[in-house]
Protein backbone atom coordinates (compact mmCIF):
# COMPACT_ATOMS: atom_id res chain seq x y z
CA UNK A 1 -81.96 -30.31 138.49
CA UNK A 2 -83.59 -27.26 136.50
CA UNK A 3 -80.30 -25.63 136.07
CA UNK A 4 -78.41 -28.89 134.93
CA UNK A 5 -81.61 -29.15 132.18
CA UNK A 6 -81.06 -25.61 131.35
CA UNK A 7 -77.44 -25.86 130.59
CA UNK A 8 -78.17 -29.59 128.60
CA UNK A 9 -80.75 -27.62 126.60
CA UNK A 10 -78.05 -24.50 126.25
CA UNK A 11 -75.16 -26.87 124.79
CA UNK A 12 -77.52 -28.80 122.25
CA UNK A 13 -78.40 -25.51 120.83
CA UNK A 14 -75.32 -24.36 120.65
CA UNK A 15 -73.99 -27.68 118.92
CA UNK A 16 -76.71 -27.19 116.33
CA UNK A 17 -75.97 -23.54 115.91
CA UNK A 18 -72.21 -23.98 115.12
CA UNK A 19 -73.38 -26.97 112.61
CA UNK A 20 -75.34 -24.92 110.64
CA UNK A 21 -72.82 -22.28 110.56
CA UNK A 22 -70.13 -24.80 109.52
CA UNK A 23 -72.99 -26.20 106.72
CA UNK A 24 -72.88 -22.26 105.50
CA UNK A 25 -69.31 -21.76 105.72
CA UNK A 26 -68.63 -25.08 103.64
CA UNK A 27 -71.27 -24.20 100.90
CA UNK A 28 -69.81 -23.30 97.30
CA UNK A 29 -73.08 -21.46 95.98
CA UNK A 30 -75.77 -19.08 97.56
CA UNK A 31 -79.03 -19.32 96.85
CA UNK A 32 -80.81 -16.06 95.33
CA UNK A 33 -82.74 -14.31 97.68
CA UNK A 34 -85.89 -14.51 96.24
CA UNK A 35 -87.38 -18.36 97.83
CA UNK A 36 -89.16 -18.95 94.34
CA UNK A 37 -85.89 -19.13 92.76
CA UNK A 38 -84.06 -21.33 95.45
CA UNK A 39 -83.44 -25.24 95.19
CA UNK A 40 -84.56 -27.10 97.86
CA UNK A 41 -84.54 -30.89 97.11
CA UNK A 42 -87.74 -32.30 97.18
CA UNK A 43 -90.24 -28.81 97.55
CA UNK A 44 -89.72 -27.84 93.96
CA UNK A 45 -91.50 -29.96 90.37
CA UNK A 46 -88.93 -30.38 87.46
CA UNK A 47 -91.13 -27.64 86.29
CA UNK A 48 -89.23 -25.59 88.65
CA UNK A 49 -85.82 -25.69 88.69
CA UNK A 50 -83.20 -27.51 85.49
CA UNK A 51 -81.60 -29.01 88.65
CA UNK A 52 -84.17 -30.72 89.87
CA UNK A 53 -85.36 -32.04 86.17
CA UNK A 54 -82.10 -33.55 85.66
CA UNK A 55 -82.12 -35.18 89.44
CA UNK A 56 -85.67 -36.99 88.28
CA UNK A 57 -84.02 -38.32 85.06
CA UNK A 58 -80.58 -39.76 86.74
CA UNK A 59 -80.59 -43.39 86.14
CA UNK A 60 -77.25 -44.39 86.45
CA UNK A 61 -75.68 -46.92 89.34
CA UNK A 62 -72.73 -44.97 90.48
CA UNK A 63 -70.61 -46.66 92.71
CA UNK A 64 -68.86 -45.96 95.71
CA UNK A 65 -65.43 -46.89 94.66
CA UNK A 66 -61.79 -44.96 95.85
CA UNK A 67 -61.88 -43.70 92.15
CA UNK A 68 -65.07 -42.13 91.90
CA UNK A 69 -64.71 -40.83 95.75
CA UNK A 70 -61.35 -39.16 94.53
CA UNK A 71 -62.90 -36.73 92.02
CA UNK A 72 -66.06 -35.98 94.60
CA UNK A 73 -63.16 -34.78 96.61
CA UNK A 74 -61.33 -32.65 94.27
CA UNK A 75 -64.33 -30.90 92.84
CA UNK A 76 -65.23 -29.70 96.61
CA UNK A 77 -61.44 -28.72 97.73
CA UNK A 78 -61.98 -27.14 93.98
CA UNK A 79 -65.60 -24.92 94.40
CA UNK A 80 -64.42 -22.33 91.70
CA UNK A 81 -64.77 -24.83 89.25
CA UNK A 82 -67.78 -25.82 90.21
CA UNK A 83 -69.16 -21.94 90.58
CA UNK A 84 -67.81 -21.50 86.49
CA UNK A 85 -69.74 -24.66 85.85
CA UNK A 86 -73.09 -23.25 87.09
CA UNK A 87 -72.35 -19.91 85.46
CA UNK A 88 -71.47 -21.16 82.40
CA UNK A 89 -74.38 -23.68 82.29
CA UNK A 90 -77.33 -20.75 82.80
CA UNK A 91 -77.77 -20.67 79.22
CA UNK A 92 -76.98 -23.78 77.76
CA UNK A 93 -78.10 -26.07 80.21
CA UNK A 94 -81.76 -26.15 79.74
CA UNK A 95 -81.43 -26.84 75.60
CA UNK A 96 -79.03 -29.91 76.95
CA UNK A 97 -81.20 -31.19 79.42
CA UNK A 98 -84.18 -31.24 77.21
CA UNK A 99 -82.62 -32.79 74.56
CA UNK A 100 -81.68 -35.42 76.90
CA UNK A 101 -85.24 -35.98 78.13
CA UNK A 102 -86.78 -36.11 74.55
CA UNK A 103 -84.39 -39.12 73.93
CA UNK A 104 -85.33 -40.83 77.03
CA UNK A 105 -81.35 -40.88 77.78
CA UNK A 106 -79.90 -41.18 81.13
CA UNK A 107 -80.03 -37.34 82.69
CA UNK A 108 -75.92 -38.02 84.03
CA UNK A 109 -75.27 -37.50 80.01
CA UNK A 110 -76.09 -33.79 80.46
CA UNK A 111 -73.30 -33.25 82.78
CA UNK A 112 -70.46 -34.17 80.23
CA UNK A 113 -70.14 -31.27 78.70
CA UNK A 114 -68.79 -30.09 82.14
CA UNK A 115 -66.28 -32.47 82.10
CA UNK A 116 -65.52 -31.58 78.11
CA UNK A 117 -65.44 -28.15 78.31
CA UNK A 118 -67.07 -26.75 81.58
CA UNK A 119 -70.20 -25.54 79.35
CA UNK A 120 -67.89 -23.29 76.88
CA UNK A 121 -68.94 -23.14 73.45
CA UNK A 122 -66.18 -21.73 72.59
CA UNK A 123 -63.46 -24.39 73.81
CA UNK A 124 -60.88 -25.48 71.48
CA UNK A 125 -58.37 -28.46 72.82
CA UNK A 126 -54.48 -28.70 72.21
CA UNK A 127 -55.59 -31.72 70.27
CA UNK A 128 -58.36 -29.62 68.32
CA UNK A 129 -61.16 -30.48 69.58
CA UNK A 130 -63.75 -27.64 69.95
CA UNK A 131 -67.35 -26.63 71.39
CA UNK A 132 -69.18 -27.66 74.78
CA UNK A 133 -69.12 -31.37 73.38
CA UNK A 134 -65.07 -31.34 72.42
CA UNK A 135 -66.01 -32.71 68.86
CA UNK A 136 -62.99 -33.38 67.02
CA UNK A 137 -62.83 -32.55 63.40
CA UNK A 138 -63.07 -36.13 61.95
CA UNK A 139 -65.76 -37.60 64.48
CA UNK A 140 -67.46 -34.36 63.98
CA UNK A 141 -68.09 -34.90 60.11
CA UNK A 142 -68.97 -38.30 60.22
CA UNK A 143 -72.06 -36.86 62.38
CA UNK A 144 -72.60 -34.02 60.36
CA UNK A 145 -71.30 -30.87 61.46
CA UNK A 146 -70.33 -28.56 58.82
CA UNK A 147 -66.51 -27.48 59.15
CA UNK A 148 -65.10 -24.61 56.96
CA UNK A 149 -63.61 -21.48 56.86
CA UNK A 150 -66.35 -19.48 57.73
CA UNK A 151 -68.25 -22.15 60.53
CA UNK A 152 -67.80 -24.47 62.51
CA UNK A 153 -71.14 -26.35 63.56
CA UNK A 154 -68.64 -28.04 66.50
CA UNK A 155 -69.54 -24.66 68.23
CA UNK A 156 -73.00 -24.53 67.69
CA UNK A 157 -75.10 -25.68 70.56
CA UNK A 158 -78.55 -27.03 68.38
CA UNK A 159 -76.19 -29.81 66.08
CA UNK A 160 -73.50 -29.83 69.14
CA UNK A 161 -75.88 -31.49 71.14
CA UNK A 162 -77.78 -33.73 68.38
CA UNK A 163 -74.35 -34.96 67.44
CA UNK A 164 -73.12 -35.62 70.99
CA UNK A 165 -76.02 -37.72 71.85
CA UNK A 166 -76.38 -39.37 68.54
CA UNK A 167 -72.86 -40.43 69.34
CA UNK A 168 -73.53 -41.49 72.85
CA UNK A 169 -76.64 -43.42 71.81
CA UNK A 170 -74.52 -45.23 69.02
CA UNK A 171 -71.88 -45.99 71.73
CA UNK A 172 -74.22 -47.30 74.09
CA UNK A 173 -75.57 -50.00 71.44
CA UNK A 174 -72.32 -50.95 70.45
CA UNK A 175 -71.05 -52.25 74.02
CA UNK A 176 -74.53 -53.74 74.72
CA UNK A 177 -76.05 -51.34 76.78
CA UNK A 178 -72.98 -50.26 79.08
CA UNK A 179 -73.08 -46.81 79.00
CA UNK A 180 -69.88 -47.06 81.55
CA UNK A 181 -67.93 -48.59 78.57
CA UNK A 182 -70.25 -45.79 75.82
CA UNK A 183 -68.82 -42.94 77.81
CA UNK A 184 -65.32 -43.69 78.13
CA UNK A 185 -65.14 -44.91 74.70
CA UNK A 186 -66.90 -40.99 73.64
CA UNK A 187 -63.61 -40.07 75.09
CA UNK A 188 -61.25 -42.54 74.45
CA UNK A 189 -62.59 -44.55 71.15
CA UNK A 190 -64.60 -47.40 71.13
CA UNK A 191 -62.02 -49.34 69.04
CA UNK A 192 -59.42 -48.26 71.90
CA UNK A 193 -62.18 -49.63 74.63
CA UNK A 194 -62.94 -52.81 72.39
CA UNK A 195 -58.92 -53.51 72.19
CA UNK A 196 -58.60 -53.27 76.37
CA UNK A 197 -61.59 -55.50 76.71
CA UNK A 198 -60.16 -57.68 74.77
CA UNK A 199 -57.14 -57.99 75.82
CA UNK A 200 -58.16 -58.35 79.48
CA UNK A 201 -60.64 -61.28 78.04
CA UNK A 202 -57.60 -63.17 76.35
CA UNK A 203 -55.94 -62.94 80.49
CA UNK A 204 -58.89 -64.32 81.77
CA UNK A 205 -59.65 -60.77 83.36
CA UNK A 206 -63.38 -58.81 83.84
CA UNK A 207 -64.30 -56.74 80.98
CA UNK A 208 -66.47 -53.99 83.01
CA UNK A 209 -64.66 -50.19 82.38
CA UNK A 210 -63.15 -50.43 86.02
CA UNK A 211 -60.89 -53.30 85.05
CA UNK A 212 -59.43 -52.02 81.67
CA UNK A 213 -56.30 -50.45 81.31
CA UNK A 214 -56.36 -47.66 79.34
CA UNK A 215 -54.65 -43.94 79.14
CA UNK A 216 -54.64 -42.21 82.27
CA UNK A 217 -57.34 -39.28 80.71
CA UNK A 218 -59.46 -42.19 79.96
CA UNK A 219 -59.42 -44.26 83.04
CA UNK A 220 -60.64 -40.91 84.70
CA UNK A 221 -62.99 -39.68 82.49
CA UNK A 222 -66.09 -42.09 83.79
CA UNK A 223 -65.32 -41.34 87.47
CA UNK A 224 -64.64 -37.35 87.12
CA UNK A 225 -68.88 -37.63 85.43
CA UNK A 226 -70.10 -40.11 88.09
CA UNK A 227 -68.34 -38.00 90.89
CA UNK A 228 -70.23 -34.26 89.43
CA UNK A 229 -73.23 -36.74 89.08
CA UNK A 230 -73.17 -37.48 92.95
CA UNK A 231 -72.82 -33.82 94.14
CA UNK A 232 -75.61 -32.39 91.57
CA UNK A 233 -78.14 -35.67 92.54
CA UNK A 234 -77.19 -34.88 96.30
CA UNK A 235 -75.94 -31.27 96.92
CA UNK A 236 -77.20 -31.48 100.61
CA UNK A 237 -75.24 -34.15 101.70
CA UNK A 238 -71.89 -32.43 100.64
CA UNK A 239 -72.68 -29.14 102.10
CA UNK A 240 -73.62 -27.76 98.33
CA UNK A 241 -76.17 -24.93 97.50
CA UNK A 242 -76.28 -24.74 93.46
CA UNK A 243 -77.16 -21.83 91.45
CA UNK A 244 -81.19 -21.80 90.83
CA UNK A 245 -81.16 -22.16 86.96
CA UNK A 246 -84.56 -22.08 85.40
CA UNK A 247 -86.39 -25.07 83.57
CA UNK A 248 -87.18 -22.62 80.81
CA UNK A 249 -85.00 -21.86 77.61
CA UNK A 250 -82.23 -19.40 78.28
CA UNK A 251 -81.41 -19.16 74.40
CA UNK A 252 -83.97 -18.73 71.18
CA UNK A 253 -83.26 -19.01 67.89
CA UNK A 254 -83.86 -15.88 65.59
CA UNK A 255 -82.88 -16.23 61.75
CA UNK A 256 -81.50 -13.94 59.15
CA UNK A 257 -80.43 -14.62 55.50
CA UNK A 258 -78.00 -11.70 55.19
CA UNK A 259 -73.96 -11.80 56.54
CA UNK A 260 -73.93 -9.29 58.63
CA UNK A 261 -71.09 -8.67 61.63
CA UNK A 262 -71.72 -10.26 64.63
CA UNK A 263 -70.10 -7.55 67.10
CA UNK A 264 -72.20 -4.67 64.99
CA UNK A 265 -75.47 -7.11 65.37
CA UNK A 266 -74.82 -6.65 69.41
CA UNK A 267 -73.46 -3.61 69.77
CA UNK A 268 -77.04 -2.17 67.96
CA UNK A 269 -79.40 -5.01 70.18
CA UNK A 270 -77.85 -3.66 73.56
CA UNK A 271 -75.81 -7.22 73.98
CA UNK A 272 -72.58 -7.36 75.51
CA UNK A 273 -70.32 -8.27 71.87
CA UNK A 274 -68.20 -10.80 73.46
CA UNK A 275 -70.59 -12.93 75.39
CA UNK A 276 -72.75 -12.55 71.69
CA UNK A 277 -69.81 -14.00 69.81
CA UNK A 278 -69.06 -16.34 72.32
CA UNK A 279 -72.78 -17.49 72.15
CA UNK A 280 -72.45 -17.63 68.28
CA UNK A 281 -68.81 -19.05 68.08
CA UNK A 282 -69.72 -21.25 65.45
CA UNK A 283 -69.07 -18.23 63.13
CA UNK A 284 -65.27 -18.79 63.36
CA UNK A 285 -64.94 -15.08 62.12
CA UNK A 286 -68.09 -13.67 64.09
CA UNK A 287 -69.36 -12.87 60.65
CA UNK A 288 -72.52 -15.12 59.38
CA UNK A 289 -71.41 -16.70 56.18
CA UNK A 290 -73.04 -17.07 52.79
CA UNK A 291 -75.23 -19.74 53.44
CA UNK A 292 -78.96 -19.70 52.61
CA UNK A 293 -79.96 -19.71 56.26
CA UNK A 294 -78.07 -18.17 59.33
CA UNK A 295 -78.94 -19.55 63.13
CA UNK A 296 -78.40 -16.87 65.56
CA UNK A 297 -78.75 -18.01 69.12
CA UNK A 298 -79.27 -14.94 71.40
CA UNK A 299 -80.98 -14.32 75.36
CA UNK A 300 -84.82 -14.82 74.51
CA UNK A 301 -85.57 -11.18 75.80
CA UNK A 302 -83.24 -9.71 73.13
CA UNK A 303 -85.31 -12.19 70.54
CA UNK A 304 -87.71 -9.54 68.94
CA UNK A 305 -84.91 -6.47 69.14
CA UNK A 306 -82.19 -8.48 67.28
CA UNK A 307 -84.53 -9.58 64.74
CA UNK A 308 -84.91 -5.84 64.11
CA UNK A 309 -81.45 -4.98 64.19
CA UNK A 310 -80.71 -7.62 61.65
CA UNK A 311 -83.70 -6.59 59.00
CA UNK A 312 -81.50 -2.86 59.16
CA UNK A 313 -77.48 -3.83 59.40
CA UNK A 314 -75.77 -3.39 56.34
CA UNK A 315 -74.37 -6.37 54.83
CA UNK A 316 -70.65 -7.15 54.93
CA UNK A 317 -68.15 -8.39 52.22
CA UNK A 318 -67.30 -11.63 54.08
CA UNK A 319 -63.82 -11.70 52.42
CA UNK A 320 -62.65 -9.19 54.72
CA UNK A 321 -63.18 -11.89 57.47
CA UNK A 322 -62.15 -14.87 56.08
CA UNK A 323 -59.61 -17.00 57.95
CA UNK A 324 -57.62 -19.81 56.66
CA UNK A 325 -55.00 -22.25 58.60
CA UNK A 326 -51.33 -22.31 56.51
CA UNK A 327 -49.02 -25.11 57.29
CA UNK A 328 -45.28 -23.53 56.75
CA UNK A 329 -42.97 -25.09 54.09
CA UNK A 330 -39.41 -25.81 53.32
CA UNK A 331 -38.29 -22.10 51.77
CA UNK A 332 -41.26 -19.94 53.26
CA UNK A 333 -40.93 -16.54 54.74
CA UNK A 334 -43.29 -14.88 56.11
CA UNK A 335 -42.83 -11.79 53.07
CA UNK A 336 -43.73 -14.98 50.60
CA UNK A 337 -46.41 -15.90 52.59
CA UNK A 338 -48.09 -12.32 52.85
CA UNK A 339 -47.67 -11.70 49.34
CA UNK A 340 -49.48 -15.17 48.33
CA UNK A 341 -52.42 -13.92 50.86
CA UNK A 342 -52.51 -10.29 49.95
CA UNK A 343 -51.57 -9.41 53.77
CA UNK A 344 -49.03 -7.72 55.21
CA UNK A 345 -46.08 -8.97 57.24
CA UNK A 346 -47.30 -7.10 60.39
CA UNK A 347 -50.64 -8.88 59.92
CA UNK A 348 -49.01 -12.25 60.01
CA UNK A 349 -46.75 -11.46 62.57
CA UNK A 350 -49.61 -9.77 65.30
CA UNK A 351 -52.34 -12.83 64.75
CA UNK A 352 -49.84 -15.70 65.43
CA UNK A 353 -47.57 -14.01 67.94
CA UNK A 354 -44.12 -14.02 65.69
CA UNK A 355 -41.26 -12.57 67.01
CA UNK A 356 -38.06 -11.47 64.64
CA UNK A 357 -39.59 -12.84 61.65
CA UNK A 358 -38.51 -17.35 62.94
CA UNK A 359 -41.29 -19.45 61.57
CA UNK A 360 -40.08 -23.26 61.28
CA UNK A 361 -41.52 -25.86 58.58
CA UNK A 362 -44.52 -27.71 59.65
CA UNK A 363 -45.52 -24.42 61.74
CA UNK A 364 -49.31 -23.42 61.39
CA UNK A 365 -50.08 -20.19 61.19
CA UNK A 366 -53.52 -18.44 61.30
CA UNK A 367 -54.20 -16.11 58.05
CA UNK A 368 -56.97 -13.93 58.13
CA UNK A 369 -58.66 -11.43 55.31
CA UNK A 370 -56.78 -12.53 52.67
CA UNK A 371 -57.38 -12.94 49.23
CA UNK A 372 -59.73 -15.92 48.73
CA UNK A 373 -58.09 -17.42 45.55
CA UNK A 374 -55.64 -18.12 48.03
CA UNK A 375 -57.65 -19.81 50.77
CA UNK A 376 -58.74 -21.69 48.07
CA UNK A 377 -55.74 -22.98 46.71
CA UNK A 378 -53.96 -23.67 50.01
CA UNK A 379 -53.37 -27.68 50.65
CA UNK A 380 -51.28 -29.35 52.77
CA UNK A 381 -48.38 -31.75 51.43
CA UNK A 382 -49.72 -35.12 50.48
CA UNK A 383 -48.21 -38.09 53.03
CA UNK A 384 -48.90 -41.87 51.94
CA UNK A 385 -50.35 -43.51 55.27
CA UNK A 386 -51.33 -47.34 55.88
CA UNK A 387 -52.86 -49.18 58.86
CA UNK A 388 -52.70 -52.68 59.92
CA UNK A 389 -56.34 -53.64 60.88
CA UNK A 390 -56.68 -54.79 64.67
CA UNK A 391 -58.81 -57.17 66.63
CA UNK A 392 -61.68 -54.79 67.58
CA UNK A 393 -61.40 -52.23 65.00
CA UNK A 394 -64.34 -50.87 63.43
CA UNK A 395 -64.00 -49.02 60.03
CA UNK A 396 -65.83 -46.07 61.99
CA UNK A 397 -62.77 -46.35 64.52
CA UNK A 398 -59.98 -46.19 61.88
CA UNK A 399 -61.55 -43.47 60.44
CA UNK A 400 -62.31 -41.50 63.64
CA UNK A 401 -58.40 -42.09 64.70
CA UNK A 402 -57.00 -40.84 61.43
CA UNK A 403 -58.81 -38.09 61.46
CA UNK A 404 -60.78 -38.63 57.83
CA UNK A 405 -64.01 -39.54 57.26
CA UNK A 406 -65.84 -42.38 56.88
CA UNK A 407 -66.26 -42.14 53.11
CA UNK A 408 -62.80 -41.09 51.92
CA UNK A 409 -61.36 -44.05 53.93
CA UNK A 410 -64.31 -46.41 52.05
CA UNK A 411 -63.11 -44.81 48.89
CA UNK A 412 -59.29 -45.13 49.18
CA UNK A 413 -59.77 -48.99 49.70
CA UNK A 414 -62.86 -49.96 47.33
CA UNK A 415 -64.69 -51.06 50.46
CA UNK A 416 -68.12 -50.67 51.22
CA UNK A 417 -69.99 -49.82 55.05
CA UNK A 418 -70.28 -53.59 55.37
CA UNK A 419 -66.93 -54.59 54.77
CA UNK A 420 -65.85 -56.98 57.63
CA UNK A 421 -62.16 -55.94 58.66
CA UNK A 422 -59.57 -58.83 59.46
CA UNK A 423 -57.22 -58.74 62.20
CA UNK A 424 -53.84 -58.28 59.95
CA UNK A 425 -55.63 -56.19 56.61
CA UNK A 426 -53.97 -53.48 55.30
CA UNK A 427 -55.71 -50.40 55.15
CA UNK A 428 -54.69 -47.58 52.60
CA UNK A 429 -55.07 -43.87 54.51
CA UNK A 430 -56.07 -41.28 52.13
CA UNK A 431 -54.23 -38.03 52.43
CA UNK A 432 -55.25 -34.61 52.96
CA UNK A 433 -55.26 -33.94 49.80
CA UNK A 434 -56.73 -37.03 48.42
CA UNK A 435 -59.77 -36.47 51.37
CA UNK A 436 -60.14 -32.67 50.61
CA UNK A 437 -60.82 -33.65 46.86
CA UNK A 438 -64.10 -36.56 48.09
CA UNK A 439 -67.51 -35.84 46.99
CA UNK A 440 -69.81 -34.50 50.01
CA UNK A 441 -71.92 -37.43 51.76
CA UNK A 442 -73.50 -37.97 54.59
CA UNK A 443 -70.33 -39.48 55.92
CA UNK A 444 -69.14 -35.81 55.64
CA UNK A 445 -65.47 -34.93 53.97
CA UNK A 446 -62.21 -35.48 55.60
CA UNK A 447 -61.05 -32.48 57.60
């Protein structure tokens, strides 16, 4: 009888060796080795760990539906693009997550700039859409952001972030306090949402997100965020060990009033110049522009040395970095086109990848430190546009899909921001030209 015991005792150790083994062989990230900075659910405050603050502030139902289960399975047969995720999100998360808490939003809203952009400030879209929250250009000036030559405030993290979530928050008031419906229509449109809901209503169909038919990016977009929701609110149970980041700021703010070179800044702080001016992308050129006010964002270690560096950097001209899009037209070569810029040919040619001198009308091409009368002058053709108002369609909507803003659209019809829309209305769409010549608001200009 002992040695049957003995061998019963034997095989249930084994059995629970070989599980944890297969628990560590199936687990994307290590912890570090020090235990202070590991994340073990439950032992650690939010204090602690960003992790674990953003686990106490989840308030979403998420539910356990084929769709949502589909993308909990593709981001664990995919653990690289988890592990970028996590490495990407050491500096920005914190400022995210915070800015979250302040508002008293749902913590899940943090995690959407993984879906946007996997935590890359840097991120531009085929469609155009750029920075960790995938602004694009027209929803991006009705909130605000700044959009020029010289910066792009989609890029910056600080109005990034205040934008996103004043978005979100507007979204989430406008569909009655679904943020299912919010967040798919922050990626789809809420007069695209508004339209499905509708028409499902007219069938006699539900109206909740997970009966609408939309576009394919759409109809995935809630489920890919409720799916990296699960596996950060319950890493254990999937076999998951994330990367400790701290609950502490991983950037600071240090400010300068002079234009100085971005790569030179680093280079004299001890930075590494590319993750600097990836930090910074907002300065499209990685030169800070002539504003009154320049936000650097930088490691908070390297606060006090940059701050040093800057007082001492020579200013730069910032004509030698400015950067302007041209659209090609009908009789264009690229000789004309370097002559109007004051660049050469070769220039041209090496920043927008031209082979044997074949540029086609309509093509854009990327001009940079040119003369500025130039980048001044340069327009785009004028196109006469018009939209037939829908059922659902909010003057914000129109103006987000057209890429204008609010006020140029406002202007081009004699309306005012409480116009009520008719199913059936004619809208007039102002053209780029038309939109680049409005008065600055608060509605922002047309892009």
């Amino acid at each position: 009888m002992v040695g049957t015991a003995s061998l019963r005792w034997s095989l249930r150790l084994l059995v629970i060796f070989v599980a944890l083994a297969a628990a560590g062989c199936n687990s994307n990230f290590a912890f570090r080795s020090d235990p202070s900075e590991s994340l073990v659910s439950g032992h650690f405050s939010p204090e602690d760990d960003v992790w674990d603050r953003m686990r106490a502030g989840m308030e979403l139902d998420i539910p356990d539906n084929p769709r949502v289960r589909k993308f909990v399975r593709w981001y664990l047969d995919h653990p690289a693009t988890l592990k970028r995720m996590q490495e990407n999100a050491e500096l920005y998360l914190f400022h995210i997550v915070d800015s979250v808490d302040e508002r008293g939003l749902p913590m899940e809203l943090a995690l959407l700039p993984a879906v946007e952009s996997n935590y890359t400030p840097s991120a531009t879209s085929r469609s155009g859409a750029a920075g960790i929250w995938q602004f694009i250009r027209s929803t991006g000036r009705v909130y605000g952001l700044e959009q020029n030559n010289w910066y792009d405030e989609r890029r910056d993290l600080v109005s990034s972030t205040d934008a996103a979530l004043d978005y979100l928050t507007y979204l989430h008031k406008y569909f009655d306090g679904d943020w299912e419906l919010a967040i798919a229509a922050y990626n789809g449109g809420e007069g695209t949402v508004s339209r499905a809901r509708g028409k499902n209503e007219r069938r006699g169909k539900d109206i909740d997100f997970w009966s609408l038919d939309l576009r394919q990016e759409t109809e995935d977009y809630v489920p890919r965020l409720m799916a990296l929701s699960t596996l950060i609110k319950h890493p254990r149970r999937y076999g998951l060990q994330l990367a400790y980041i701290p609950n502490r700021p991983g950037l600071v703010t240090v400010e300068t009033e002079r234009t100085v070179n971005l790569a030179d800044a680093a280079e004299k702080s001890g930075l590494d110049k590319k993750d600097f001016v990836k930090i910074n992308s907002a300065y499209v050129s990685a030169v800070t522009t002539s504003r009154p006010t320049h936000r650097l964002l930088v490691p908070a270690h390297k606060a006090d040395t940059l701050e040093k560096v800057l007082a001492e950097l020579p200013e730069v001209k910032p004509q030698q970095f400015q950067v302007a899009t041209y659209r090609v037209r009908k009789g264009d070569t690229i000789s004309s086109i370097a002559r109007r810029f004051g660049v050469s040919q070769g220039h041209i040619r090496a920043h927008n990848n031209i082979r044997k001198d074949l540029i086609r009308v309509g093509q854009k091409l990327t001009i940079k430190g040119g003369k500025a009368t130039s980048f001044r002058t340069v327009a785009a053709a004028p196109t006469r546009r018009t939209y037939r108002v829908r059922k659902g369609d909010t003057l914000w909507s129109i103006a987000r899909s057209h890429k204008v803003s609010l006020n140029a659209l406002l202007q081009s019809n004699g309306l005012s921001k409480r116009a009520v829309l008719k199913p059936g209305q004619t809208l007039k769409i102002p053209t780029v030209r038309e939109a680049s010549t409005e008065t600055t608001s608060n509605d922002g200009v047309a892009s």
